[in-house]
N, C-alpha and C. Protein backbone atom coordinates (compact mmCIF):
# COMPACT_ATOMS: atom_id res chain seq x y z
N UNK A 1 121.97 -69.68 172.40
CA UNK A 1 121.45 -71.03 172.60
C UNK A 1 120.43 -71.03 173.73
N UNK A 2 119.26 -71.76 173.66
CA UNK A 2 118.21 -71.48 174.50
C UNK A 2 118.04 -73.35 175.54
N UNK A 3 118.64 -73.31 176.80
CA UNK A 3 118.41 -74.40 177.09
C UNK A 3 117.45 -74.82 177.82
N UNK A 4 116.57 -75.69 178.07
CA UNK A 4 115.45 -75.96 178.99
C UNK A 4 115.88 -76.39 180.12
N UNK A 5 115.38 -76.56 181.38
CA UNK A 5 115.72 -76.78 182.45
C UNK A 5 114.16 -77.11 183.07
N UNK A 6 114.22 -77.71 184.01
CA UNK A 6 113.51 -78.62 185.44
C UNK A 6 114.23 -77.92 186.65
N UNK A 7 112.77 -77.33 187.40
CA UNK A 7 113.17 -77.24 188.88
C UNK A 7 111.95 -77.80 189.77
N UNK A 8 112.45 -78.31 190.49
CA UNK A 8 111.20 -78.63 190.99
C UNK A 8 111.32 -78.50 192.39
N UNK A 9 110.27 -77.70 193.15
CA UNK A 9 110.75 -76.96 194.16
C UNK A 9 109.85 -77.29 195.39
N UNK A 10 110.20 -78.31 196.11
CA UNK A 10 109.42 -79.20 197.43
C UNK A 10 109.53 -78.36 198.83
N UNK A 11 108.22 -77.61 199.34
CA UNK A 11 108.35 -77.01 200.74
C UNK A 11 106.96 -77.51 201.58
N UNK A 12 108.00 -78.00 202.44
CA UNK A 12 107.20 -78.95 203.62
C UNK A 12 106.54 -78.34 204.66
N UNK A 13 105.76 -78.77 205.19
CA UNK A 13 104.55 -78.01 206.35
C UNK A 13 105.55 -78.31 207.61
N UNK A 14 105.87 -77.58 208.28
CA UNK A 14 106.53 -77.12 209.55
C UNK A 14 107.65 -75.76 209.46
N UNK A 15 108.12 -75.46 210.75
CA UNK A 15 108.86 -74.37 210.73
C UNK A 15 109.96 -73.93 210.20
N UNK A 16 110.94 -73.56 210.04
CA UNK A 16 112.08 -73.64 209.86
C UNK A 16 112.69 -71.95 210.15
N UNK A 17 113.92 -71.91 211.00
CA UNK A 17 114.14 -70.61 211.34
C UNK A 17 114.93 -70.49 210.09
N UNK A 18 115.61 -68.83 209.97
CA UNK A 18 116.52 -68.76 208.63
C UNK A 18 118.09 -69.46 209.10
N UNK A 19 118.31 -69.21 210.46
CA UNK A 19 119.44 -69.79 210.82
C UNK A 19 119.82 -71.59 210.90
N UNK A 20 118.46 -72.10 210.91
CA UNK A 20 118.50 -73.55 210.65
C UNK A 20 118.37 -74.09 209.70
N UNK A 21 118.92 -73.22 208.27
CA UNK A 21 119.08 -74.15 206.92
C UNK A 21 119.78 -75.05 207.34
N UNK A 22 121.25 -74.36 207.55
CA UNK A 22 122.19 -75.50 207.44
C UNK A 22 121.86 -76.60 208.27
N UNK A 23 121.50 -77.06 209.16
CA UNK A 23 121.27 -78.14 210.22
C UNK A 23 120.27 -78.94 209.28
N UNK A 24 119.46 -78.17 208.38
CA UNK A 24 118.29 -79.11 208.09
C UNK A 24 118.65 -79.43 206.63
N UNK A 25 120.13 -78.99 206.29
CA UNK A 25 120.54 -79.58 204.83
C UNK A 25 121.25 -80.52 205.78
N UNK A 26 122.35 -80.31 206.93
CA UNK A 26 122.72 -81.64 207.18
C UNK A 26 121.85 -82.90 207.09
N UNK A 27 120.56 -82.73 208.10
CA UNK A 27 119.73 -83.77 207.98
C UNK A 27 119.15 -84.68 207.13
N UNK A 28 119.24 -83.86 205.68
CA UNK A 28 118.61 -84.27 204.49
C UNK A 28 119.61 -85.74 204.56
N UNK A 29 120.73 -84.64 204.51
CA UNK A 29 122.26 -85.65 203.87
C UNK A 29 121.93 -86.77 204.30
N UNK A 30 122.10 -86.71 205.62
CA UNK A 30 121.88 -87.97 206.96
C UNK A 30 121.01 -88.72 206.44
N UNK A 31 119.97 -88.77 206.34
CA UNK A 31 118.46 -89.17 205.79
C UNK A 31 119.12 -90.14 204.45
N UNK A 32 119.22 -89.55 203.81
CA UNK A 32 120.03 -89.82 202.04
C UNK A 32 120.97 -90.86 202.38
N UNK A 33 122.21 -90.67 202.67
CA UNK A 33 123.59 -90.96 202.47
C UNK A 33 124.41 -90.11 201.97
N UNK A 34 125.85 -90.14 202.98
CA UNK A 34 126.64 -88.89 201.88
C UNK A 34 127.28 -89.68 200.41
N UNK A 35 126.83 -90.99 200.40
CA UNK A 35 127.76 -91.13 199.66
C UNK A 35 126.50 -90.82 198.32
N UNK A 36 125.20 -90.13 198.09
CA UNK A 36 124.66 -89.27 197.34
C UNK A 36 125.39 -88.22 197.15
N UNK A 37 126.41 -87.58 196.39
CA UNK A 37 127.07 -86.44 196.30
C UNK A 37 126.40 -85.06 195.88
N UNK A 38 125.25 -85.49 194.55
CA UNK A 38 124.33 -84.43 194.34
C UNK A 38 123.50 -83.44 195.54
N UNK A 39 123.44 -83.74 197.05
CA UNK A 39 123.25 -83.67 197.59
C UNK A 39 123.52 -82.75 198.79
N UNK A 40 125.29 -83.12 199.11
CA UNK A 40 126.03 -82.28 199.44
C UNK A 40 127.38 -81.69 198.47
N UNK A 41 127.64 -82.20 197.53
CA UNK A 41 128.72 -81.53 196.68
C UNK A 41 130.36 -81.85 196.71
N UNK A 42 130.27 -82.90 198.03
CA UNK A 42 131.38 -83.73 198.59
C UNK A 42 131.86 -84.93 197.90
N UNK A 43 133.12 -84.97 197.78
CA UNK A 43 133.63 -86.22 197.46
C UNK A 43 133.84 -86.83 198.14
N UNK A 44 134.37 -86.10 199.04
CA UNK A 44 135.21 -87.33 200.57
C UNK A 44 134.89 -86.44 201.65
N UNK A 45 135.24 -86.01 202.71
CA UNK A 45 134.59 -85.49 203.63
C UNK A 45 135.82 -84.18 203.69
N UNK A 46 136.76 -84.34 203.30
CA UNK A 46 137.47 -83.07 203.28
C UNK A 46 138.00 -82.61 201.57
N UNK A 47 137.39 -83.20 200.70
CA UNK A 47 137.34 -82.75 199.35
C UNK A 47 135.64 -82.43 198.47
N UNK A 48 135.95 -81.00 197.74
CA UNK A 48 134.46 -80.81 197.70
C UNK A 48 134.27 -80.28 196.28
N UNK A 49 133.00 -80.71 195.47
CA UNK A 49 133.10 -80.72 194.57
C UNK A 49 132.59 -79.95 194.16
N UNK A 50 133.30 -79.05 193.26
CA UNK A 50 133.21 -77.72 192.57
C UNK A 50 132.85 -77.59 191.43
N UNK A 51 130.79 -77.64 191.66
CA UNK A 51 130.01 -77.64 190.38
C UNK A 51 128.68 -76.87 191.26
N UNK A 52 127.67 -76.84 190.54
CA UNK A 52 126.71 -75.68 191.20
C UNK A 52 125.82 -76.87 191.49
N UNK A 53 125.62 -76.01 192.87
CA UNK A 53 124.24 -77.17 193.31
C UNK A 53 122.93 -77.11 192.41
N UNK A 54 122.93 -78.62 192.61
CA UNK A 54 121.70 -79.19 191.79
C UNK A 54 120.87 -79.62 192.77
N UNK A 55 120.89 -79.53 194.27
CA UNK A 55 119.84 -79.83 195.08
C UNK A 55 120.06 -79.06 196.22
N UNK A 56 119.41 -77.71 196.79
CA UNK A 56 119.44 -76.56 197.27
C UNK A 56 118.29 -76.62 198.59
N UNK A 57 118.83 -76.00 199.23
CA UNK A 57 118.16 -76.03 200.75
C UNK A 57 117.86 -74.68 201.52
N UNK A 58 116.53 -74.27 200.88
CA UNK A 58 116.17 -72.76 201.49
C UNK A 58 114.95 -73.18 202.55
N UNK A 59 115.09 -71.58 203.25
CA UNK A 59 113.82 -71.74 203.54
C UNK A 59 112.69 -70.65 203.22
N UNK A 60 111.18 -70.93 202.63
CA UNK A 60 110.50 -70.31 202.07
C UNK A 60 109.28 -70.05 202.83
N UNK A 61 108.89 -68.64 203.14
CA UNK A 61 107.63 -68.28 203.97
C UNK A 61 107.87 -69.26 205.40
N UNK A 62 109.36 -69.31 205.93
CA UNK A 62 109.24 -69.67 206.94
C UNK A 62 109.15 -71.37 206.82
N UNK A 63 109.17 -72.16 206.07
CA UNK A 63 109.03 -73.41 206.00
C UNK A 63 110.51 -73.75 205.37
N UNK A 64 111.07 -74.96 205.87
CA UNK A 64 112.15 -75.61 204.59
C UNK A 64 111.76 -76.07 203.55
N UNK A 65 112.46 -76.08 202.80
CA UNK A 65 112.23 -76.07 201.48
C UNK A 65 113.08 -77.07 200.17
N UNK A 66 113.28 -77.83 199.72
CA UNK A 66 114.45 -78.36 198.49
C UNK A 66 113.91 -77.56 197.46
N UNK A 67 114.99 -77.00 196.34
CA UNK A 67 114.99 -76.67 195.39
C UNK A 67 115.66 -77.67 194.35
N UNK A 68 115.42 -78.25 193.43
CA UNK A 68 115.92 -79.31 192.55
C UNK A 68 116.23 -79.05 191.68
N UNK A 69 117.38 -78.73 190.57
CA UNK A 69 117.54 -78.46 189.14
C UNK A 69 118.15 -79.38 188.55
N UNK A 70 117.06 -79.92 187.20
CA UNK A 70 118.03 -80.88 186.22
C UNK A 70 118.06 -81.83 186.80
N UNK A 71 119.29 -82.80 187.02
CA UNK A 71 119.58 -83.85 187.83
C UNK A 71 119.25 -84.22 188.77
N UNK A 72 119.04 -82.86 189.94
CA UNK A 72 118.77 -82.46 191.43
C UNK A 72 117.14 -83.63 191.25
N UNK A 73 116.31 -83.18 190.26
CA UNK A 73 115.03 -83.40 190.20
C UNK A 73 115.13 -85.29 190.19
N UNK A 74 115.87 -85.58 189.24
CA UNK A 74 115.63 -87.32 189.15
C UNK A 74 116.25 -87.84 190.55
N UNK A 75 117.04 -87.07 191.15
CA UNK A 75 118.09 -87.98 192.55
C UNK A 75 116.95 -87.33 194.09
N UNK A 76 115.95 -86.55 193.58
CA UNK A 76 115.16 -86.10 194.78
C UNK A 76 114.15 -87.71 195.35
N UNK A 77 114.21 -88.94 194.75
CA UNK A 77 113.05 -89.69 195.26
C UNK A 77 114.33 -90.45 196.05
N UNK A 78 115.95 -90.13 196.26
CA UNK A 78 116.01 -91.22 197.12
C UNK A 78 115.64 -90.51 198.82
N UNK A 79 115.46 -88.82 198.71
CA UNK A 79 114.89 -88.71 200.22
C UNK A 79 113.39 -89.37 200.75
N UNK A 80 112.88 -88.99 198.98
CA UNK A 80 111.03 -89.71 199.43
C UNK A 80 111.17 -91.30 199.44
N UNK A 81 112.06 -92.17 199.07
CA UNK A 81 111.79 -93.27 199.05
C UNK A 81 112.09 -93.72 200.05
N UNK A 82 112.39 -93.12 201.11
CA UNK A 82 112.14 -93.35 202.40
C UNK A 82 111.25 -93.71 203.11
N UNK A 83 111.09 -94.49 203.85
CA UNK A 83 109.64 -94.93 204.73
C UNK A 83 109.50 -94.03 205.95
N UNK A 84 110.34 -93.23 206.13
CA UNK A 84 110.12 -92.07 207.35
C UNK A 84 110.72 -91.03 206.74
N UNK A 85 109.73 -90.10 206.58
CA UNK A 85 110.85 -88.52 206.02
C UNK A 85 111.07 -87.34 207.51
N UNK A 86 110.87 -88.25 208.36
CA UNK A 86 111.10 -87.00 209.53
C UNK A 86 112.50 -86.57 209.78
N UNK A 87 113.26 -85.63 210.05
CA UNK A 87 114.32 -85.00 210.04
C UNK A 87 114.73 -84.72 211.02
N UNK A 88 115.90 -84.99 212.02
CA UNK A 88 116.08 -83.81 213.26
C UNK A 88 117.19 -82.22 213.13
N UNK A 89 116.04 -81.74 213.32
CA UNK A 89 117.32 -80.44 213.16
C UNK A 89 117.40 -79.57 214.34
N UNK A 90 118.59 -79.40 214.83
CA UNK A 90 119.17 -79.44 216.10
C UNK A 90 118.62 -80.16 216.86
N UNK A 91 117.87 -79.65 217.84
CA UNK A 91 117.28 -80.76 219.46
C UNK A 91 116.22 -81.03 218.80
N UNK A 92 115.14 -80.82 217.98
CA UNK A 92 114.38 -81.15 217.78
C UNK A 92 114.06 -81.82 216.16
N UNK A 93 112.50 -82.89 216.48
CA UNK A 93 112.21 -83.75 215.22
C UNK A 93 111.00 -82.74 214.60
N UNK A 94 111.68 -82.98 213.39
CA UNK A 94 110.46 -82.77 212.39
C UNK A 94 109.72 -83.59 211.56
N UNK A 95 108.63 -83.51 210.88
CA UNK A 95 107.53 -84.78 210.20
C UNK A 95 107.70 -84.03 209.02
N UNK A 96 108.17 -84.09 208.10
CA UNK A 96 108.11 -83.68 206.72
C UNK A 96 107.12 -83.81 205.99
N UNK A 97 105.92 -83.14 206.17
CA UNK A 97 105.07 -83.54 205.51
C UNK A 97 105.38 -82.71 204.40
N UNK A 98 104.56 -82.80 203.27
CA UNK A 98 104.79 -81.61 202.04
C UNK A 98 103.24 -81.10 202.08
N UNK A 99 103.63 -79.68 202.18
CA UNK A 99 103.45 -78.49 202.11
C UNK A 99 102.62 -78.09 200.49
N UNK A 100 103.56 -78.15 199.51
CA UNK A 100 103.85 -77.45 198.66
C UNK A 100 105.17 -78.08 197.18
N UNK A 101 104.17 -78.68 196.36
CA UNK A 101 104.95 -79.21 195.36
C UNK A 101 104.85 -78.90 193.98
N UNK A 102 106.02 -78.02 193.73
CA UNK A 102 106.27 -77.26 192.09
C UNK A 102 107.17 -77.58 191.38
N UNK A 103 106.50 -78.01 190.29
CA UNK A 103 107.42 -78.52 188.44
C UNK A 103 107.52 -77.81 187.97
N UNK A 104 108.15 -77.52 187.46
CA UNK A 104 108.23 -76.15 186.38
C UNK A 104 109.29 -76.52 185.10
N UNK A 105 109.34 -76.04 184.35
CA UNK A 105 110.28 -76.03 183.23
C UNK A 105 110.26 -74.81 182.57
N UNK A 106 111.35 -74.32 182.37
CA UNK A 106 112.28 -73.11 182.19
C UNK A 106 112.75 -72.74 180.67
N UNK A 107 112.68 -71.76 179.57
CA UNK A 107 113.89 -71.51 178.88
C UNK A 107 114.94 -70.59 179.20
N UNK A 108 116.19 -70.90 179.43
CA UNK A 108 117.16 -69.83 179.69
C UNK A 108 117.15 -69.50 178.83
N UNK A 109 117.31 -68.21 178.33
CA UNK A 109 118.09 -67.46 177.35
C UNK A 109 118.71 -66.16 177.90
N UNK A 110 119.71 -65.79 176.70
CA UNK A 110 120.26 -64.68 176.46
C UNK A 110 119.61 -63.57 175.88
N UNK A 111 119.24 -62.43 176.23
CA UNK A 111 118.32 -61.63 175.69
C UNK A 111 118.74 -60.36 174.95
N UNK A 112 118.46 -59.61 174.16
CA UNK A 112 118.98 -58.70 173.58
C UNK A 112 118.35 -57.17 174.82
N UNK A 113 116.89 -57.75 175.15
CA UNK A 113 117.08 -56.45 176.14
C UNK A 113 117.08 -56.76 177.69
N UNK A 114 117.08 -56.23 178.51
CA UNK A 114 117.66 -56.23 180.12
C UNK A 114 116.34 -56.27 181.17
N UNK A 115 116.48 -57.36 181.91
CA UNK A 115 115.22 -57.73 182.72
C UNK A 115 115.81 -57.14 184.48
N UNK A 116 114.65 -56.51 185.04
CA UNK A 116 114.80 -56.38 186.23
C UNK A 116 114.83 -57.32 187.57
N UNK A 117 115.47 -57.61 188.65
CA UNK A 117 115.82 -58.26 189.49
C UNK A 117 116.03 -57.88 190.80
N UNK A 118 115.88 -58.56 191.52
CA UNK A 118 116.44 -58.21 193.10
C UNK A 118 116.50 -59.51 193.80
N UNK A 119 117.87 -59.52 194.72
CA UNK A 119 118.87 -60.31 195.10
C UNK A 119 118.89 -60.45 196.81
N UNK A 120 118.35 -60.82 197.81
CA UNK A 120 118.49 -60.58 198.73
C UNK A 120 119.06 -61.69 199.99
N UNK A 121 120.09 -61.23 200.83
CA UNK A 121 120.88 -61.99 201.60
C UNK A 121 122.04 -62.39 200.40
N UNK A 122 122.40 -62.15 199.98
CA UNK A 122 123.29 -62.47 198.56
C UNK A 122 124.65 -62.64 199.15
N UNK A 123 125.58 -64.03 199.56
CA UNK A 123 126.92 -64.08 200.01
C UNK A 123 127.58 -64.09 198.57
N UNK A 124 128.36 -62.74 198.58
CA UNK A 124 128.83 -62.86 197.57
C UNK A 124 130.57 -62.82 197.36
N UNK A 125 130.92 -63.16 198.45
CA UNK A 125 132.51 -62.94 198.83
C UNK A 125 132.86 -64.02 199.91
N UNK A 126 133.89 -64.78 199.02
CA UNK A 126 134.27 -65.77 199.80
C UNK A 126 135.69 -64.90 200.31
N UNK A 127 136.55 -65.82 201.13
CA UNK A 127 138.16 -65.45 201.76
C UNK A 127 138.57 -64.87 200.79
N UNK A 128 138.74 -65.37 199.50
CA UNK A 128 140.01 -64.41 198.40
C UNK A 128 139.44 -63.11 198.47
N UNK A 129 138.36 -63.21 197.63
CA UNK A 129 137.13 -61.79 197.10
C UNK A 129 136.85 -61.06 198.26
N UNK A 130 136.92 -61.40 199.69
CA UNK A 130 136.48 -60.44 200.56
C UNK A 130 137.53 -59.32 200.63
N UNK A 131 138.96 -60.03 200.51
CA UNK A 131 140.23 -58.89 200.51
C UNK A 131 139.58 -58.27 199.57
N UNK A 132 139.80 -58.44 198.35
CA UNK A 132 140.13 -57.60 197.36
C UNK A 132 138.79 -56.47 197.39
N UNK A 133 137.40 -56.84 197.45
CA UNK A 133 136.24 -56.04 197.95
C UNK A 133 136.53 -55.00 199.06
N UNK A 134 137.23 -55.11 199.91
CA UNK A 134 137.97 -54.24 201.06
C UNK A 134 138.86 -53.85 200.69
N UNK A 135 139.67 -53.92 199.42
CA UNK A 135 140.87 -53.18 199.01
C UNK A 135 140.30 -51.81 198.08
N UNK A 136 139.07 -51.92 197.55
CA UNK A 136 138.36 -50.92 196.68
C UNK A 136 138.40 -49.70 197.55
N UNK A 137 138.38 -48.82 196.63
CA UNK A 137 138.18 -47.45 197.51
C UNK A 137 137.12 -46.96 197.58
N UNK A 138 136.62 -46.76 196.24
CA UNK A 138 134.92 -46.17 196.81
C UNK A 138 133.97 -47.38 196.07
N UNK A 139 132.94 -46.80 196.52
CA UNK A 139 131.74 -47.49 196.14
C UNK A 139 131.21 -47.76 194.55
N UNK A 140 131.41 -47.26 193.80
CA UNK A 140 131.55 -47.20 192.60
C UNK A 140 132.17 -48.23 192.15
N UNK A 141 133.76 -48.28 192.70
CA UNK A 141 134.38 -50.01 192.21
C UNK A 141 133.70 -50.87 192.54
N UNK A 142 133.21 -51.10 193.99
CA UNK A 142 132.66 -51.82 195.06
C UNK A 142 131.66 -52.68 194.16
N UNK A 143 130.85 -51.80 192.99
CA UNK A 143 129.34 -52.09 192.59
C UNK A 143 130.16 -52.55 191.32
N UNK A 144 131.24 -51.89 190.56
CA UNK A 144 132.09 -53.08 189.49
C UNK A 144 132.25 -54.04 189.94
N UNK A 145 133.06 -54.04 191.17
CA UNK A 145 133.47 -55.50 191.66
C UNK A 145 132.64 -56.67 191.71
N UNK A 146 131.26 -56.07 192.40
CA UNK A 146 130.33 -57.01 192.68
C UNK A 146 129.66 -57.55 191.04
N UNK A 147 129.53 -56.62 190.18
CA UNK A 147 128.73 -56.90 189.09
C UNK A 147 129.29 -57.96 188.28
N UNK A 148 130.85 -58.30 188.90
CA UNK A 148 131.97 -59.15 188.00
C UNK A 148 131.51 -60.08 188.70
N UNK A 149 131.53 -60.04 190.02
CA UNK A 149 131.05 -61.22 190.59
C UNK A 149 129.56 -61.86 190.17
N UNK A 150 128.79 -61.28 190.48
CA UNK A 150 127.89 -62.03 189.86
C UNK A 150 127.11 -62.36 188.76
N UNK A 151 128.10 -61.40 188.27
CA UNK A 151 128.63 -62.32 186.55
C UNK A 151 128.83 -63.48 186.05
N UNK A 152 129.82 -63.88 187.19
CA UNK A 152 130.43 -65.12 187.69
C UNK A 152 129.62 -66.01 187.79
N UNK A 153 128.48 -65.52 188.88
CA UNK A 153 127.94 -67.03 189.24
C UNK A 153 126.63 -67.17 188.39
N UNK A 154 126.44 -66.47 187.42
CA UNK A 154 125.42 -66.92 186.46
C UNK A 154 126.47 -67.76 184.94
N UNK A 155 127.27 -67.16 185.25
CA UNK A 155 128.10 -68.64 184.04
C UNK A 155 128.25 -69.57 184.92
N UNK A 156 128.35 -69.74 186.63
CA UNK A 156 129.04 -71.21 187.05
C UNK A 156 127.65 -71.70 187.42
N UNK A 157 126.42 -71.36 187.52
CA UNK A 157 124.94 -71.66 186.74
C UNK A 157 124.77 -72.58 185.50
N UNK A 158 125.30 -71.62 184.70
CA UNK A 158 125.39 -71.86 183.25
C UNK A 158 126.13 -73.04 183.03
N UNK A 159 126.97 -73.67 183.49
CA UNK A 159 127.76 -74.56 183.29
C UNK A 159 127.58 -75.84 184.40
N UNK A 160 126.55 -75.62 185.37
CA UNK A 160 125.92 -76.35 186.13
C UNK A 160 124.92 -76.77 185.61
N UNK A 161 124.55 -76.43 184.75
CA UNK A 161 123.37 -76.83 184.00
C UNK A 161 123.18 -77.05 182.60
N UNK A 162 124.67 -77.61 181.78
CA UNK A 162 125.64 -76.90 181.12
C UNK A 162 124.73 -76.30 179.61
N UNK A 163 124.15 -75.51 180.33
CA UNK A 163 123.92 -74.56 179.09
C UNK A 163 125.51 -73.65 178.51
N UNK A 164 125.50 -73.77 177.51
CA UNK A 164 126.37 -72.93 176.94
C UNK A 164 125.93 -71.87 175.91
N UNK A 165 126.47 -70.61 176.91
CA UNK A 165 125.81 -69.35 176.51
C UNK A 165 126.98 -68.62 175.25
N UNK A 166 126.10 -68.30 174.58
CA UNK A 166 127.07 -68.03 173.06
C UNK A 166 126.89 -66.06 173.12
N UNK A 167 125.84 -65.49 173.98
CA UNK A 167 126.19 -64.61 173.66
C UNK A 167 127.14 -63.83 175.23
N UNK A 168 127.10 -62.37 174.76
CA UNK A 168 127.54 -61.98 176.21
C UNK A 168 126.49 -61.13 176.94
N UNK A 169 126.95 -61.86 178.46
CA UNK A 169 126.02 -61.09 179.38
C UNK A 169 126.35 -60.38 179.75
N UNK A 170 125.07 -59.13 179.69
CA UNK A 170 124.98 -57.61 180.47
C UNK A 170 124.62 -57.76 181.74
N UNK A 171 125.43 -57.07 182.55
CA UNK A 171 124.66 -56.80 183.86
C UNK A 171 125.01 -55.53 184.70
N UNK A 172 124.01 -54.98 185.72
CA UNK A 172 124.15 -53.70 186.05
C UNK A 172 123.69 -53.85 187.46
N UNK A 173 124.21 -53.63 187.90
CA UNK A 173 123.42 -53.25 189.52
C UNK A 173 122.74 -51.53 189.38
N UNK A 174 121.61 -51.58 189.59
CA UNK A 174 120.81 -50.30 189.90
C UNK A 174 120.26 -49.55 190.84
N UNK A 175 120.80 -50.40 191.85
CA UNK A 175 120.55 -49.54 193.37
C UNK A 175 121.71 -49.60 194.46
N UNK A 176 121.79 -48.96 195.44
CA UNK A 176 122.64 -48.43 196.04
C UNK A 176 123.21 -50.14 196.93
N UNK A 177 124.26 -50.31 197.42
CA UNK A 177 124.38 -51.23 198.12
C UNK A 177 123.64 -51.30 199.67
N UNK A 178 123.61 -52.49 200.19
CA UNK A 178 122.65 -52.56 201.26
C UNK A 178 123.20 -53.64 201.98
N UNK A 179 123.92 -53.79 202.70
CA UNK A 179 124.71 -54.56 203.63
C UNK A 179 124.90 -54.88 205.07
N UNK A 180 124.45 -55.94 204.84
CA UNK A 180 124.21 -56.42 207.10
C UNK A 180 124.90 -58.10 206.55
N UNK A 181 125.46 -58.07 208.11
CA UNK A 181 125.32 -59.63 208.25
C UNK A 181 124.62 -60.40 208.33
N UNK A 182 124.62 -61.70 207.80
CA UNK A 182 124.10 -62.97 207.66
C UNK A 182 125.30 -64.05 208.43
N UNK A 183 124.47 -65.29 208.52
CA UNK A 183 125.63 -66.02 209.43
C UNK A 183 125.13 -67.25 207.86
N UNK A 184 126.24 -67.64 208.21
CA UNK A 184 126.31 -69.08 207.46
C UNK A 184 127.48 -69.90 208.12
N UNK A 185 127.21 -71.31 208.43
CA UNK A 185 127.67 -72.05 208.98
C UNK A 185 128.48 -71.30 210.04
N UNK A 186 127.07 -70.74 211.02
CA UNK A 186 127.61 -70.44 212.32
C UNK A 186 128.37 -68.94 212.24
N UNK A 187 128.83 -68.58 211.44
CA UNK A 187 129.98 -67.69 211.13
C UNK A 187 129.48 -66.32 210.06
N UNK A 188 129.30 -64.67 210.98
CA UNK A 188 128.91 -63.60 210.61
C UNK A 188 129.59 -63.39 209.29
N UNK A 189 128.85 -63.37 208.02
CA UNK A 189 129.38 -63.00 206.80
C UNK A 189 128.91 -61.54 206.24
N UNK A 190 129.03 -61.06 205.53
CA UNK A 190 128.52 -59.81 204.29
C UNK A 190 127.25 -60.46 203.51
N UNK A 191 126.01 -60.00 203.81
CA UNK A 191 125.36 -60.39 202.78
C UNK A 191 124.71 -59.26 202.40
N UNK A 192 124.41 -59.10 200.93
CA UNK A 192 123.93 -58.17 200.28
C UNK A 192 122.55 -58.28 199.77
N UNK A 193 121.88 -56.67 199.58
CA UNK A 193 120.57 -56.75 199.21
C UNK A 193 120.80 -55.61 198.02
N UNK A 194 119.88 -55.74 197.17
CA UNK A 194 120.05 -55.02 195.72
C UNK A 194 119.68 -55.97 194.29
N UNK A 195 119.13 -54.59 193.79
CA UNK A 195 118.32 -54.08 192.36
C UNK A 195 119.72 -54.40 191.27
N UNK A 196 119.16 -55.14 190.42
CA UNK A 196 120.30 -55.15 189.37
C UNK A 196 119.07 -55.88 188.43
N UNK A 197 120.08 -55.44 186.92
CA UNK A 197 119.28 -55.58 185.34
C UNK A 197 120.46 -56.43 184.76
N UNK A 198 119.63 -57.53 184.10
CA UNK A 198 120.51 -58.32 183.05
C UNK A 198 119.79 -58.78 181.98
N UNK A 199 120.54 -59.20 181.25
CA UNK A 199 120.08 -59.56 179.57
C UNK A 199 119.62 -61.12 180.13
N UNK A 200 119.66 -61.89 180.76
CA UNK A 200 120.04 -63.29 181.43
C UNK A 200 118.39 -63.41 181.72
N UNK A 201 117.66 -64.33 181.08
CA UNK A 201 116.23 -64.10 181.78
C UNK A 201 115.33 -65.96 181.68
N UNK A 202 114.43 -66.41 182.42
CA UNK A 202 114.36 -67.30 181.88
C UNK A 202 112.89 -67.26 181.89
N UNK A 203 111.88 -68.06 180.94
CA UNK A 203 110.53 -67.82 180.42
C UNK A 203 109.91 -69.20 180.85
N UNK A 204 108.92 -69.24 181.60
CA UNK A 204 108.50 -70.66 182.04
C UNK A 204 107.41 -71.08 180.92
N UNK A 205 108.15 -72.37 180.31
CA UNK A 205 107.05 -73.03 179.83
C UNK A 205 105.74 -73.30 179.90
């Protein structure tokens, strides 16, 4: 099944360090309302809702950035319908101007042959998965383990966007693992860099 998709991908003229995503996704929120859930993924402030983000907060060439998919894209004008888009993240204000504004539309499909990729800063182990990733013995499982994993998060993709994929996906990691910390919310994690091939590809309209 081949589904179409919308991303539309807004990066604003000012700085942004890599360590100040998170502060400057809080801000969005702030800006918004939490009670926008597409936004932050929250129901209540200690219940959280377990679907794939549809409105994503990188930062690109050094600038912040929203990434929008699907839904993400129609609920993005309640930040612009704002009469001030300036943001504070940590001690300091920012002027949101935009930078940089991309539409795009997508076909996912399932492919019969295998497209090349690379993945970088990749958190791919939460509390459960980090045991069991540290319970492997060599590296070889290590690169099974991981390939299950992000297996994973291209069906919880898939179902975020609810394409429903009829065939099955291949995937391979093809280069050696590559591992340093990353911090996310404050806190030194595993993040990974690496070459991997999948049948999973999408063709821009």
């Amino acid at each position: 099944m081949v589904r179409k998709i919308r991303i539309l991908t807004v990066i604003f003229d000012t700085e942004l360090k890599p360590y100040e995503v998170p502060a400057f996704r809080g801000a969005v929120v702030d800006k918004v309302g939490t009670e926008n859930a597409v936004f932050h993924n929250h129901l209540s402030h200690n219940t959280f809702l377990y679907r794939y983000p549809l409105v994503q907060y990188k930062q690109i060439s050094n600038r912040p950035a929203l990434v929008c998919i699907e839904y993400g894209v129609d609920e993005i004008h309640k930040f612009f319908e704002k009469s001030d888009w300036s943001v504070k993240i940590g001690e300091q204000w920012h002027d949101m101007k935009i930078y940089r504004l991309l539409l795009n539309q997508f076909n996912m499909q399932v492919w019969e042959t295998m497209f090349d990729y690379h993945i970088r800063n990749w958190i791919a182990l939460n509390q459960d998965n980090y045991i069991k990733y540290q319970q492997t013995a060599s590296e070889t499982e290590r690169i099974t383990f991981l390939e299950r994993t992000l297996t994973g998060n291209i069906i919880a993709f898939a179902k975020g966007i609810e394409w429903d994929i009829e065939k099955q996906i291949q995937l391979r990691i093809t280069s050696q693992l590559n591992v340093k910390p990353v911090t996310l919310k404050g806190k030194k994690v595993l993040g990974f860099n690496l070459n991997f091939k999948t049948n999973v590809f999408c063709l821009t309209l």
